[in-house]
C-alpha atoms as a PDB file:
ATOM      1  CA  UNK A   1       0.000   0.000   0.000  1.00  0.00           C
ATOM      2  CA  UNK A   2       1.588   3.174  -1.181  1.00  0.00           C
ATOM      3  CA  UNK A   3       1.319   6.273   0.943  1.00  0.00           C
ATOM      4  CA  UNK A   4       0.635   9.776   0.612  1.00  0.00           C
ATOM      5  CA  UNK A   5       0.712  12.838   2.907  1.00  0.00           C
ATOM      6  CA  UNK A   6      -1.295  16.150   1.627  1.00  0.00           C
ATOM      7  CA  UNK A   7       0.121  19.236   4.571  1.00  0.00           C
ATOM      8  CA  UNK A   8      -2.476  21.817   3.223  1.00  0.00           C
ATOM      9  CA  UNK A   9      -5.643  24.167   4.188  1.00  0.00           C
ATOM     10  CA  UNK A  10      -9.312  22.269   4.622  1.00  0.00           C
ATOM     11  CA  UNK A  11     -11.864  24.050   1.730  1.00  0.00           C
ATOM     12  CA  UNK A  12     -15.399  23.696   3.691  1.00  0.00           C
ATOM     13  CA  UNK A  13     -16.951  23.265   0.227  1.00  0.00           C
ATOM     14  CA  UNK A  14     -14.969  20.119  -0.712  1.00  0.00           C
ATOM     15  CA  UNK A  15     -13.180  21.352  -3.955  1.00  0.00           C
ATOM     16  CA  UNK A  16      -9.635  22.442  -3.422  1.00  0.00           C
ATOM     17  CA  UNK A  17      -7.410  21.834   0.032  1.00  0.00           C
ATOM     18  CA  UNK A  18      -7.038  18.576   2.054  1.00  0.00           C
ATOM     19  CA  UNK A  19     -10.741  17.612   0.412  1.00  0.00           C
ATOM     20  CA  UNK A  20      -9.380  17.342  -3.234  1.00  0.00           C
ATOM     21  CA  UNK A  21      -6.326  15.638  -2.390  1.00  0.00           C
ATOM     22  CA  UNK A  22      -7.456  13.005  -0.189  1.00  0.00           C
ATOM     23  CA  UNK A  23     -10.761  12.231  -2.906  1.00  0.00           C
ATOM     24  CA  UNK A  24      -7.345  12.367  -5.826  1.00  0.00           C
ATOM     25  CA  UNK A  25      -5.268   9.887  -3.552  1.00  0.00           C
ATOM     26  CA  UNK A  26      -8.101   7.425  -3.306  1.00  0.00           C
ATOM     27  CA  UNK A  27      -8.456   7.553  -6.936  1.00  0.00           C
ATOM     28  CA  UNK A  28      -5.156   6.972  -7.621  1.00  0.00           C
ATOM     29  CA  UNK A  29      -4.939   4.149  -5.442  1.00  0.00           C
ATOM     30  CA  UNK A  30      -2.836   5.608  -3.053  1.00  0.00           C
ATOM     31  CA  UNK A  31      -3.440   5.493   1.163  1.00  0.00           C
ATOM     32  CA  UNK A  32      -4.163   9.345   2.324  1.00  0.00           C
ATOM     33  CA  UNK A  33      -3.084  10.711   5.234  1.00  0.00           C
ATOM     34  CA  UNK A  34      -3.464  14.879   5.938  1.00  0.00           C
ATOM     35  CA  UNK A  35      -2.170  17.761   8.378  1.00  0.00           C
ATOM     36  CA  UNK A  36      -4.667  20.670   8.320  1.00  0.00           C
ATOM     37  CA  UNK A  37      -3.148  24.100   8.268  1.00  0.00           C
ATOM     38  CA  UNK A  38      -5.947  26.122   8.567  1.00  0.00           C
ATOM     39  CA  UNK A  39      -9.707  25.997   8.468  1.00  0.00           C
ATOM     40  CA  UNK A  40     -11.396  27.556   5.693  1.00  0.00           C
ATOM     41  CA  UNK A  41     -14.750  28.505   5.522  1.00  0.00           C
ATOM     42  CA  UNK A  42     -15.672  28.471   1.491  1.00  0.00           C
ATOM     43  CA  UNK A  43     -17.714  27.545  -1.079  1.00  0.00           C
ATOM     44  CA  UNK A  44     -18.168  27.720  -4.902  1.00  0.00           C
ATOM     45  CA  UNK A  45     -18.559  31.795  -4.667  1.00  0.00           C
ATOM     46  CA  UNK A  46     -15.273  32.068  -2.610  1.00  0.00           C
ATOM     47  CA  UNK A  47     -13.232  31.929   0.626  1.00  0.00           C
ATOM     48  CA  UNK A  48     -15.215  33.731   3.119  1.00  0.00           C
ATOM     49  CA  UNK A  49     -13.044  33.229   6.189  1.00  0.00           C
ATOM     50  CA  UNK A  50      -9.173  31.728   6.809  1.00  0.00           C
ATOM     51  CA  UNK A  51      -8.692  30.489  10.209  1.00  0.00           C
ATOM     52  CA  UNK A  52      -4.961  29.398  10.504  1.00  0.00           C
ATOM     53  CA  UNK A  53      -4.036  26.061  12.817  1.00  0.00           C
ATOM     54  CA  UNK A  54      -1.402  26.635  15.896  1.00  0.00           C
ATOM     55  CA  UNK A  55       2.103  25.717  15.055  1.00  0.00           C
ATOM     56  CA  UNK A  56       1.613  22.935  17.651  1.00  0.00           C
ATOM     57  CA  UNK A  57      -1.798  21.869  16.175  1.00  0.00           C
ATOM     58  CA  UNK A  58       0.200  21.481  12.982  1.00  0.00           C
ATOM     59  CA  UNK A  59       3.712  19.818  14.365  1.00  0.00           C
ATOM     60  CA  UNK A  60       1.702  17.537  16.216  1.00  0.00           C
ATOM     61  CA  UNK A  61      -0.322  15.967  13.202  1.00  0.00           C
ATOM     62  CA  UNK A  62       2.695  15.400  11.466  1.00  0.00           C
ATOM     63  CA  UNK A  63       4.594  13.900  14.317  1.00  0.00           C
ATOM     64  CA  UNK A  64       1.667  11.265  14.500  1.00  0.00           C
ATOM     65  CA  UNK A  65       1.417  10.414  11.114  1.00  0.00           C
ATOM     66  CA  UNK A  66       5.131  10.573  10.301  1.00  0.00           C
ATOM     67  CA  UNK A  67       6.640   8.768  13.682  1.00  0.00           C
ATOM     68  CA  UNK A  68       3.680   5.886  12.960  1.00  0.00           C
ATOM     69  CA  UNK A  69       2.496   5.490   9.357  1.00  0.00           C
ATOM     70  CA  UNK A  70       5.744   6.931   7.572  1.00  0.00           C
ATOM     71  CA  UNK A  71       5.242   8.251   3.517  1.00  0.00           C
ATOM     72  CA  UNK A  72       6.096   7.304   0.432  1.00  0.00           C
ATOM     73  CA  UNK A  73       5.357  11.030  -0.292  1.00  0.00           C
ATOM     74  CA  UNK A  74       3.979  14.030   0.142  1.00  0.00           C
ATOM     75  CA  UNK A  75       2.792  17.776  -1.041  1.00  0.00           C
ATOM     76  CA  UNK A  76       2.257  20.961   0.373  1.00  0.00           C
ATOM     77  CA  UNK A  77      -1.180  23.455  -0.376  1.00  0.00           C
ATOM     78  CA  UNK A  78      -1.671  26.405   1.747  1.00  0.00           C
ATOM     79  CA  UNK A  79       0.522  27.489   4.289  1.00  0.00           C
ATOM     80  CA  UNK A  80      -0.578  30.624   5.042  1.00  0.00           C
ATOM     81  CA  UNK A  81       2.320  32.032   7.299  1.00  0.00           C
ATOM     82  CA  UNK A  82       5.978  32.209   7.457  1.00  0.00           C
ATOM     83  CA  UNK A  83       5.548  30.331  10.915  1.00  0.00           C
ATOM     84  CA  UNK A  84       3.642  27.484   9.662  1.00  0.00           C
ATOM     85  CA  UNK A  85       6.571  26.952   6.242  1.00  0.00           C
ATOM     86  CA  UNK A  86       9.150  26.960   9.365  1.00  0.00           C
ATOM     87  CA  UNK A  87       7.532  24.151  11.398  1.00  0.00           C
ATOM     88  CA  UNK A  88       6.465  22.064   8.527  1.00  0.00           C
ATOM     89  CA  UNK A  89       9.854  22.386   6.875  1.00  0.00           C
ATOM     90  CA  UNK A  90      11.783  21.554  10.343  1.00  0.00           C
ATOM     91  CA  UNK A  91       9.174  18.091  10.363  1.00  0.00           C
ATOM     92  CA  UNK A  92       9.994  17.343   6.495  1.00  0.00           C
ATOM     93  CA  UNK A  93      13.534  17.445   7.428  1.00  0.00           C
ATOM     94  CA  UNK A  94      13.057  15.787  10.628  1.00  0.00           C
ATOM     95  CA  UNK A  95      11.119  12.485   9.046  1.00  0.00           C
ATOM     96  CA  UNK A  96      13.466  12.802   5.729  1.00  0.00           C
ATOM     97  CA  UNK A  97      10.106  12.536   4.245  1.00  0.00           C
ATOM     98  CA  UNK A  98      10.472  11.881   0.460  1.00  0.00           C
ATOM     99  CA  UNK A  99       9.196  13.355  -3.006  1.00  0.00           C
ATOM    100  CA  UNK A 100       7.627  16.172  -1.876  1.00  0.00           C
ATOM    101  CA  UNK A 101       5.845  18.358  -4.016  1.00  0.00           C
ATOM    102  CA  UNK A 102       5.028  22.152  -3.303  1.00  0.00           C
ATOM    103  CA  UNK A 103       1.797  23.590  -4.224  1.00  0.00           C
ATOM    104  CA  UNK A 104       2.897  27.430  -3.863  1.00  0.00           C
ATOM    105  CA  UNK A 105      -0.910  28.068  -2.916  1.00  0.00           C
ATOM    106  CA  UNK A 106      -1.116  32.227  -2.742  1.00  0.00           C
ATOM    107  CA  UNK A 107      -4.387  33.429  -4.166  1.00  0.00           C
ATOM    108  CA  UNK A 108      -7.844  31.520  -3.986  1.00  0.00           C
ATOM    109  CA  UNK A 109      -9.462  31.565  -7.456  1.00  0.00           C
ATOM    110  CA  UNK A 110     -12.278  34.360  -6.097  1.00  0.00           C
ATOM    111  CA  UNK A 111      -9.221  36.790  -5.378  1.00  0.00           C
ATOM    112  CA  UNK A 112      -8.529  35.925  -1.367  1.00  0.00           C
ATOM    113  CA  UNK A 113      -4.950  36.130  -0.164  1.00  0.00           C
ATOM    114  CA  UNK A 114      -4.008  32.626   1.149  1.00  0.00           C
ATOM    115  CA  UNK A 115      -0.497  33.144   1.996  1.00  0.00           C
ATOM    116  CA  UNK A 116       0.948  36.242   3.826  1.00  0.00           C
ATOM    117  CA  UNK A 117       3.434  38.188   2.174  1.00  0.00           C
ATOM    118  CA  UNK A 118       6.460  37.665   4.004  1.00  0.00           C
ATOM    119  CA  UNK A 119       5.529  33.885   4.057  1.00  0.00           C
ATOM    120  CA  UNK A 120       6.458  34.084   0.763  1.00  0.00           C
ATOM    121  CA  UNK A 121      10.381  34.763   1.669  1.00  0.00           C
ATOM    122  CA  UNK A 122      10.303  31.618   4.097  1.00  0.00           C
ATOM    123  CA  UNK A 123       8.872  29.577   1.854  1.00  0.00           C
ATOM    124  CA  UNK A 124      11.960  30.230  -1.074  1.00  0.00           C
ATOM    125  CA  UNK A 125      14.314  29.268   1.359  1.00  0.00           C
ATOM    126  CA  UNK A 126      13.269  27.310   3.800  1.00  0.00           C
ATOM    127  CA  UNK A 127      11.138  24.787   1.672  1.00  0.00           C
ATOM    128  CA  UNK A 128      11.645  24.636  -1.861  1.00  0.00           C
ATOM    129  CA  UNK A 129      15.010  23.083  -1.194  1.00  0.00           C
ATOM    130  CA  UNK A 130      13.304  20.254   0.346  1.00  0.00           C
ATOM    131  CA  UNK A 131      10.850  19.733  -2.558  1.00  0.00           C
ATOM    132  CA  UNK A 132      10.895  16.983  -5.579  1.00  0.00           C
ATOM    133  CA  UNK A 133       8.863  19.997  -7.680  1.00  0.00           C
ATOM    134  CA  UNK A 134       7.367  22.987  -7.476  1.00  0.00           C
ATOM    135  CA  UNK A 135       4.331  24.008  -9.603  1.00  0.00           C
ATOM    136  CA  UNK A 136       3.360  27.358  -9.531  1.00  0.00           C
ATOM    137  CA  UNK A 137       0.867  28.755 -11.751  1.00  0.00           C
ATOM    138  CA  UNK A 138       1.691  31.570 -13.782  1.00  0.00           C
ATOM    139  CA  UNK A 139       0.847  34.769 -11.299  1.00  0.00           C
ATOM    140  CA  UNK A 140       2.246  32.424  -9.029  1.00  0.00           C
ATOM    141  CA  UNK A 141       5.579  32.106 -10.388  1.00  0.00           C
ATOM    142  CA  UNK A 142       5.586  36.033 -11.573  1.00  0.00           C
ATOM    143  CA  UNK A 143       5.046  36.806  -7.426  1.00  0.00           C
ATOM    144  CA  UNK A 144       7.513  34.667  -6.527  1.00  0.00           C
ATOM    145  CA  UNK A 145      10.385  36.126  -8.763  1.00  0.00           C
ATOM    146  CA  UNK A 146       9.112  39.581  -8.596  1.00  0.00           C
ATOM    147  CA  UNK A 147       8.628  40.141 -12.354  1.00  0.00           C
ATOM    148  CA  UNK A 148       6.411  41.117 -14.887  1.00  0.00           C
ATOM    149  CA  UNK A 149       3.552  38.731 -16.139  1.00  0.00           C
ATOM    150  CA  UNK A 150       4.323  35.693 -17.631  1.00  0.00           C
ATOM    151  CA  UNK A 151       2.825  35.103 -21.178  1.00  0.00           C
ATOM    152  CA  UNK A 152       4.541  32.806 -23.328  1.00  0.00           C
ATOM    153  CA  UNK A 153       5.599  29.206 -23.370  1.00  0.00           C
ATOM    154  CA  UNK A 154       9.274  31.214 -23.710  1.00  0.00           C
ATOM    155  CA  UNK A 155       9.028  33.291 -20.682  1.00  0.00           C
ATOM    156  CA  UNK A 156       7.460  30.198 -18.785  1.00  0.00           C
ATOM    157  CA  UNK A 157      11.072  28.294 -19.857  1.00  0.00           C
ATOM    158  CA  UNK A 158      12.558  31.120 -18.252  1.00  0.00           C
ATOM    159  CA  UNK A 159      11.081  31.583 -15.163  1.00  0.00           C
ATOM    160  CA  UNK A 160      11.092  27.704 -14.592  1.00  0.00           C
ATOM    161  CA  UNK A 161      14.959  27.671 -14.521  1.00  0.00           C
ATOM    162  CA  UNK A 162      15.029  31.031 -12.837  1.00  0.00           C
ATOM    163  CA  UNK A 163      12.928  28.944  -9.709  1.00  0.00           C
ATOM    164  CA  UNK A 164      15.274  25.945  -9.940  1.00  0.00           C
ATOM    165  CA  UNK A 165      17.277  28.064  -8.453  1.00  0.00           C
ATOM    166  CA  UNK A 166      15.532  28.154  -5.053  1.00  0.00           C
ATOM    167  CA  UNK A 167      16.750  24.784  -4.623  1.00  0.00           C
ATOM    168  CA  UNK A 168      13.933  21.722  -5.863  1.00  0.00           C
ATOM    169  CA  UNK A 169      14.688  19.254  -7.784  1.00  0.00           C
ATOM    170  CA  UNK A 170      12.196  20.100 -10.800  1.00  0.00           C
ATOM    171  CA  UNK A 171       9.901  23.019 -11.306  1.00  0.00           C
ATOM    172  CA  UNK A 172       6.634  22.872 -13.517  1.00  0.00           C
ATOM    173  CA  UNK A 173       5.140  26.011 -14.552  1.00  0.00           C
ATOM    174  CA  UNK A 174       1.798  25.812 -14.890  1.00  0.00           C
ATOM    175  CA  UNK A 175      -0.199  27.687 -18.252  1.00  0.00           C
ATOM    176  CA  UNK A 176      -3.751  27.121 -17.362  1.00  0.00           C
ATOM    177  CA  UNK A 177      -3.676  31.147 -16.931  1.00  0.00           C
ATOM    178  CA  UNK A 178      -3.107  31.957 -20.514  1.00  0.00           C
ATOM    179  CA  UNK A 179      -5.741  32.071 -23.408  1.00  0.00           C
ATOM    180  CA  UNK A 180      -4.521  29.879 -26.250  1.00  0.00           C
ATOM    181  CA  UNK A 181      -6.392  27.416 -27.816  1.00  0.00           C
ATOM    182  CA  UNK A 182      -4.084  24.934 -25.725  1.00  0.00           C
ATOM    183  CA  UNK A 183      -2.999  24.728 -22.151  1.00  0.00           C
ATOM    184  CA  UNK A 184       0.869  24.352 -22.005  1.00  0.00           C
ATOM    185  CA  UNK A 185       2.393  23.495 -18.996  1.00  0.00           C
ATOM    186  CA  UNK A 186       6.155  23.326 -18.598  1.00  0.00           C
ATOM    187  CA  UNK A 187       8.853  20.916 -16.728  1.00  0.00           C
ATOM    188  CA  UNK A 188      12.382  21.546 -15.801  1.00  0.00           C
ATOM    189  CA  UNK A 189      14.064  18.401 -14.827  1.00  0.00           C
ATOM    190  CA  UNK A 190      17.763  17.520 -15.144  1.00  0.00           C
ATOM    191  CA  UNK A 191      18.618  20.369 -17.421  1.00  0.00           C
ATOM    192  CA  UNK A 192      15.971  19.725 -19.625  1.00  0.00           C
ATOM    193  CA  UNK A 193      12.577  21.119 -20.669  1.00  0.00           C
ATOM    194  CA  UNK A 194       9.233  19.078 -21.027  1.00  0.00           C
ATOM    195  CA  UNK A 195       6.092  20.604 -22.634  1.00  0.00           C
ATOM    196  CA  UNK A 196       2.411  18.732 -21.602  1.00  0.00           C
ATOM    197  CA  UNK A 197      -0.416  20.296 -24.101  1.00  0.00           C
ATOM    198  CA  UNK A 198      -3.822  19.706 -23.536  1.00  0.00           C
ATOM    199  CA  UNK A 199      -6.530  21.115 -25.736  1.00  0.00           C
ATOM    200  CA  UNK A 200      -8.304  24.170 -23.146  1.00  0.00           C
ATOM    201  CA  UNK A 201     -11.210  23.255 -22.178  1.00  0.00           C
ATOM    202  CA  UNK A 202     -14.251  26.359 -21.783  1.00  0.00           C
ATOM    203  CA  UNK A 203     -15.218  25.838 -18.993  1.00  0.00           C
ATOM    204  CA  UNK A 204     -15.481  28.829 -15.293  1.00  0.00           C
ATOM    205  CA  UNK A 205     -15.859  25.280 -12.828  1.00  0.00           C
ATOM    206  CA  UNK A 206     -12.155  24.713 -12.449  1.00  0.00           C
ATOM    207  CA  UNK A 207     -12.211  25.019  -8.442  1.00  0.00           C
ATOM    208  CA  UNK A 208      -9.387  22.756  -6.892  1.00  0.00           C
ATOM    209  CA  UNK A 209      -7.130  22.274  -9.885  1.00  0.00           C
ATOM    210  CA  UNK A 210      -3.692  23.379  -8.987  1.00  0.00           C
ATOM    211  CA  UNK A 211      -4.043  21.545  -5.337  1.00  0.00           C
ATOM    212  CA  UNK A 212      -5.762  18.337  -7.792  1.00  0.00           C
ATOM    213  CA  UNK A 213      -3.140  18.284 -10.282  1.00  0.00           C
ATOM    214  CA  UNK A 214       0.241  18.417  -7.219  1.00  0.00           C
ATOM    215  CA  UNK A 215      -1.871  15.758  -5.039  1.00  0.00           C
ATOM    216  CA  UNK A 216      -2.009  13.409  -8.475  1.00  0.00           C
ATOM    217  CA  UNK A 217       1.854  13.832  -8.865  1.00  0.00           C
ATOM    218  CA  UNK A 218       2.524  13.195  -5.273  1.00  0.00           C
ATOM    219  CA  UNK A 219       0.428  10.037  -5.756  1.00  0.00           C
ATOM    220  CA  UNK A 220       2.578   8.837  -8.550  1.00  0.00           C
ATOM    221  CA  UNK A 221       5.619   9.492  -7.103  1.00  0.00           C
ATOM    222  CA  UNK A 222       4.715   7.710  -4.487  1.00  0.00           C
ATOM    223  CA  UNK A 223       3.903   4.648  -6.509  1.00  0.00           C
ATOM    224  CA  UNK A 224       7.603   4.919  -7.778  1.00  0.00           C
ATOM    225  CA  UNK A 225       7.230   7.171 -11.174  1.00  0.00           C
ATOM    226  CA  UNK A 226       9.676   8.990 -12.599  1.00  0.00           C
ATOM    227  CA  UNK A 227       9.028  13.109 -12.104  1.00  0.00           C
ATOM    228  CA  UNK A 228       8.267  13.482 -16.397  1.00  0.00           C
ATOM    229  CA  UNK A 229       6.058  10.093 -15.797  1.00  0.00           C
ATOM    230  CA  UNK A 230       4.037  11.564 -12.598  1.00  0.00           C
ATOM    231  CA  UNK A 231       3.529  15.031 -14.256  1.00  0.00           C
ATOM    232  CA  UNK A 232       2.429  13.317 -17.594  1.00  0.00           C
ATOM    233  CA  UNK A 233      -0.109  11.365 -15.816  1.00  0.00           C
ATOM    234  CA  UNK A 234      -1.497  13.722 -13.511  1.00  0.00           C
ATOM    235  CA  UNK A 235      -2.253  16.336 -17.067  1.00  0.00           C
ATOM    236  CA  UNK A 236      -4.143  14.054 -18.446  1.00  0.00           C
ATOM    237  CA  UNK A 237      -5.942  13.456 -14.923  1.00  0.00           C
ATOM    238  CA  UNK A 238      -6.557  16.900 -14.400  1.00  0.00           C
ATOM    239  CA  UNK A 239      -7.677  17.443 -17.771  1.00  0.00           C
ATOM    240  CA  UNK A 240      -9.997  14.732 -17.676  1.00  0.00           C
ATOM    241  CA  UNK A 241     -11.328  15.940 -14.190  1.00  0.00           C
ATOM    242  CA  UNK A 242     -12.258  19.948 -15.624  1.00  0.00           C
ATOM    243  CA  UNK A 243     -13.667  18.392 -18.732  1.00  0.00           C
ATOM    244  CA  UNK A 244     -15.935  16.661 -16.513  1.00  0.00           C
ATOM    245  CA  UNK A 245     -16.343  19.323 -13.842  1.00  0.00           C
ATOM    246  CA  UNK A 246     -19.090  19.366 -11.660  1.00  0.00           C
ATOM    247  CA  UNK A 247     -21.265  22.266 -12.261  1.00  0.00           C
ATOM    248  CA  UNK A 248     -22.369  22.671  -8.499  1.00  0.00           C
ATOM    249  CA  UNK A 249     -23.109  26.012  -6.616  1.00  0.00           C
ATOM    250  CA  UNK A 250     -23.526  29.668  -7.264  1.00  0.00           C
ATOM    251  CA  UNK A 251     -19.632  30.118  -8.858  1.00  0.00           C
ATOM    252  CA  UNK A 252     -16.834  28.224  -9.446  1.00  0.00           C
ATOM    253  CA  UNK A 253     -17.453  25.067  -8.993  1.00  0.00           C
ATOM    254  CA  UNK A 254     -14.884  21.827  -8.893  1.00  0.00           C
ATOM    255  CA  UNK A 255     -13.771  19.620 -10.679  1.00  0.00           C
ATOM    256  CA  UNK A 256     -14.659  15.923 -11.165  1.00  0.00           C
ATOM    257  CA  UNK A 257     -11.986  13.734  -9.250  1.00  0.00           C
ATOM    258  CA  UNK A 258     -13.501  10.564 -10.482  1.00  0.00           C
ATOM    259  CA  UNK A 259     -14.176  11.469 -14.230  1.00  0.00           C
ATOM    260  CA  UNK A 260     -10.935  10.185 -15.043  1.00  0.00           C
ATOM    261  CA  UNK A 261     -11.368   6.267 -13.532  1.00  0.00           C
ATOM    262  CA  UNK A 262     -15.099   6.637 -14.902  1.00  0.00           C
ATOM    263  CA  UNK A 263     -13.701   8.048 -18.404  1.00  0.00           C
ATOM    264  CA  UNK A 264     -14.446   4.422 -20.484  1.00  0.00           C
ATOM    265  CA  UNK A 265     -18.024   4.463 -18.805  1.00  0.00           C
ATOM    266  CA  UNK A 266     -21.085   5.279 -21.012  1.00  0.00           C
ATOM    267  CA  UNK A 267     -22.083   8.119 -18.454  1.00  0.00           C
ATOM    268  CA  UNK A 268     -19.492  10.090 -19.476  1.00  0.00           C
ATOM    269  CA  UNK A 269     -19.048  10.956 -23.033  1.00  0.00           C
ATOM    270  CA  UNK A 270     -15.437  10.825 -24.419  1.00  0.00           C
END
């Protein structure tokens, strides 16, 4: 039984957070286990209220999980303060816990701040060295090397090697921001770039996608993938999951976690 860890915020309404990467770990056949950063009370219209664990809340999840169950990996969501990225890195370090991949998780799709600003310092040099990837989106990645938008599959190149410099292993830069027919995303592994393209789907219910598409890598990782392997799978799962979205609530709503094991099933067309 392989085993994942999600370290991450709890979304009230199910979509994004803890919620969406336990429901992705059980689909990819991997045993979930979580530490809850912070409470959140949201839905499909947005994040309402953001109410932040104590460091010793959070320590002493991952001290029972960790010191019991162990991990074959794990990823990061929000993290909301520099205090929080200390103790959680200090515990990564601690358990030597393996292929971990960081969900930079800064802005909730409605607009609301999910990581304070000088968490953002703490988190470039106290974590990312610890991490297997990273995989920012793209105002993501422009916030966290202080430049200008990112809008090309060039720049993206760029500011993937520019993060590999924090210290992780890999860095993906995620394109779902941009407008092109096709949503780009882009690896830097070993020296080397990888492009996954997947035809954009128009659709607003994409609720849950960025912490969705890092739980599905962590799963594969754990399951012994490659980093180019895991990322590979997880686009198409993600992909499959927003083309299948579920059209719940007043706003955005989430996406589908089981759309992509129920993909050959006559319910859902092709």
């Amino acid at each position: 039984m392989y085993k994942a860890l999600t370290i991450a915020g709890s979304d009230s309404g199910g979509g994004a957070g803890i919620q969406a990467d336990l429901k992705t770990f059980q689909e990819r056949n991997v045993y979930g286990m979580s530490a809850i950063t912070a409470l959140t009370s949201q839905n499909t219209v947005g994040v309402h209220h953001v109410y932040p664990q104590s460091i010793e809340a959070v320590q002493s999840q991952l001290d029972a999980v960790l010191s019991d169950i162990g991990t074959d990996a794990a990823k990061t969501g929000m993290l909301f303060s520099s205090e929080i990225i200390l103790a959680v890195s200090k515990k990564i370090k601690e358990y030597q816990v393996p292929n971990l991949v960081i969900d930079p998780v800064m802005i909730a799709k409605g607009g609301a701040s999910l990581l304070q600003n000088e968490a953002i310092v703490a988190m470039k040099e106290k974590l990312f060295p610890l991490g297997a990837v990273i995989t920012p989106n793209l105002p993501e990645a422009a916030e966290l090397l202080k430049c200008e938008a990112i809008t090309s599959v060039k720049e993206m190149e760029q500011a993937a090697k520019a993060l590999h410099g924090s210290g992780a292993k890999a860095v993906l830069i995620k394109g779902g921001h941009m407008t092109d027919d096709h949503s780009i995303d882009v690896l830097y592994v070993n020296d080397r770039f990888y492009h996954y393209e997947s035809k954009r789907i128009d659709t607003k219910h994409t609720h849950g996608t960025g912490c969705t598409f890092s739980a599905c890598i962590a799963a594969e990782l754990a399951k012994g993938k490659s980093i180019p392997e895991a990322i590979s799978l997880a686009k198409e799962f993600i992909t499959t999951a927003i083309r299948h979205a579920t059209p719940i609530g007043k706003g955005i709503g989430p996406t589908n976690h089981a759309a992509f094991r129920q993909k050959q099933s006559p319910i859902l067309k092709p």
